[in-house]
C-alpha atoms as a PDB file:
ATOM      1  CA  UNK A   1      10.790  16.059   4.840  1.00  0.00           C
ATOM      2  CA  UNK A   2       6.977  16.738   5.545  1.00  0.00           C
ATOM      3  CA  UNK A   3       3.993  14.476   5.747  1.00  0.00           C
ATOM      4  CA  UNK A   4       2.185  14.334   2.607  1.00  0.00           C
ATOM      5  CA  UNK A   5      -1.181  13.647   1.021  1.00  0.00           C
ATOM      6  CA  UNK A   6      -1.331  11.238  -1.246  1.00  0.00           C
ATOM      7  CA  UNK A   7      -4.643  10.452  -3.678  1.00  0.00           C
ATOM      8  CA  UNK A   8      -4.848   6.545  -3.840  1.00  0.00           C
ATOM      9  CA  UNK A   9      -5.398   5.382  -7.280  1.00  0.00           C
ATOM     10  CA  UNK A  10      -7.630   2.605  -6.461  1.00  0.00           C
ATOM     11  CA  UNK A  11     -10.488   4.579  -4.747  1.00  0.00           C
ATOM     12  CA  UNK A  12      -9.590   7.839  -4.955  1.00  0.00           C
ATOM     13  CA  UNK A  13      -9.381   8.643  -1.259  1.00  0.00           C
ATOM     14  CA  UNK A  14      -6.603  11.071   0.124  1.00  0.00           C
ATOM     15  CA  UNK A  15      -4.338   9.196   2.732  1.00  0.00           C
ATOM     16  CA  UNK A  16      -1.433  10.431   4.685  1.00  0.00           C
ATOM     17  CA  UNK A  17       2.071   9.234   4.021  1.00  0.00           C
ATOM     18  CA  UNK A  18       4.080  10.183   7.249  1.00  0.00           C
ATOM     19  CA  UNK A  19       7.459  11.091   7.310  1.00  0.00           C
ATOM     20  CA  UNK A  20       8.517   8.349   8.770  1.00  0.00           C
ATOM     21  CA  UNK A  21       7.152   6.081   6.309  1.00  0.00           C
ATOM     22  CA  UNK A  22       8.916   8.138   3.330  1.00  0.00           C
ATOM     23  CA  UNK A  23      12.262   7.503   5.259  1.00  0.00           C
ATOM     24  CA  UNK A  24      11.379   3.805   5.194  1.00  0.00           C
ATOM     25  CA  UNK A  25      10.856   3.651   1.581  1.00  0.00           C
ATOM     26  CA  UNK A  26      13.670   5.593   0.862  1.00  0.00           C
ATOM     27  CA  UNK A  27      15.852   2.939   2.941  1.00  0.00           C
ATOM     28  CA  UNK A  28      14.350   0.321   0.915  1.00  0.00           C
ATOM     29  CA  UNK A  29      14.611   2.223  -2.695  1.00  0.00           C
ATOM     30  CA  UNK A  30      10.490   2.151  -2.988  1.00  0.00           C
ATOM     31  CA  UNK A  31       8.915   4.431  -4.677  1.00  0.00           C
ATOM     32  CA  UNK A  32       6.302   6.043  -3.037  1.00  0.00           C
ATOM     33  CA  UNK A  33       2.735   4.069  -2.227  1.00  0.00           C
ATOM     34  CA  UNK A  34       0.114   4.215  -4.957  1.00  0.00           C
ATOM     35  CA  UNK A  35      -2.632   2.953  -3.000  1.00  0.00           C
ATOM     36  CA  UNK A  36      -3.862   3.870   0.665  1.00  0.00           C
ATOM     37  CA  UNK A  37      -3.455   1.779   3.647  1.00  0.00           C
ATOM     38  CA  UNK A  38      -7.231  -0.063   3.087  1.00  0.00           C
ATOM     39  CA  UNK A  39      -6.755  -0.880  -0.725  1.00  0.00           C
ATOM     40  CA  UNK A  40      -3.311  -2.143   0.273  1.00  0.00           C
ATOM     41  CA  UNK A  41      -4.690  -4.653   2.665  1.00  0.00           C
ATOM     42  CA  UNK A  42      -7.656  -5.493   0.492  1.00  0.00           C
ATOM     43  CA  UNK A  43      -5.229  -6.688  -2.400  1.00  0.00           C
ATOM     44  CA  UNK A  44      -2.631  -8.758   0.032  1.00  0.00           C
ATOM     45  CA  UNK A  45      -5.798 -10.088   1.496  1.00  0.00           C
ATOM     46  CA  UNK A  46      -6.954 -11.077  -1.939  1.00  0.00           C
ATOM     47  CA  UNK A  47      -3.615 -12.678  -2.852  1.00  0.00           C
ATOM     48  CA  UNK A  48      -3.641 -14.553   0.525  1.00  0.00           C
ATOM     49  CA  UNK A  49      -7.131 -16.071  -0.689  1.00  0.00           C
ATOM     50  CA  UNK A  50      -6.037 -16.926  -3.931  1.00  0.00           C
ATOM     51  CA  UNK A  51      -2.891 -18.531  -2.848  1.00  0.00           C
ATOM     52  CA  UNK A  52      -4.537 -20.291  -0.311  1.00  0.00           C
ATOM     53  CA  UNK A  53      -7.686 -21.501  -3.663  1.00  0.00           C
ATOM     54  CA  UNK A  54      -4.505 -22.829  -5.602  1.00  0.00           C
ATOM     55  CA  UNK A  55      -2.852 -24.358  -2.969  1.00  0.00           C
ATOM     56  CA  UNK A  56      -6.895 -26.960  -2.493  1.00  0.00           C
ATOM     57  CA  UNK A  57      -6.819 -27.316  -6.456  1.00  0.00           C
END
């Protein structure tokens, strides 16, 4: 298994899934990422605000 190049769907920017990672998802029966590293933590970020909005109302 080789590193690959992956084209996230959010922004379009290529981003590297390693090897290593592939053999994690694999482990964990994920499909491979859709979204690069940055978009990834923009969105849990995002949920963590919004969660945390509900939580005051």
């Amino acid at each position: 298994m080789a590193d690959l190049t992956l084209i996230c769907q959010n922004c379009g920017n290529e981003f590297l899934w390693s090897e290593g990672e592939q053999e994690f998802y694999t482990q964990k029966g994920l499909s491979q990422p859709k979204f690069c590293p940055i978009c990834r933590a923009r969105k849990k970020a995002e949920e963590r605000q919004w969660a945390s909005y509900r939580k005051k109302s």
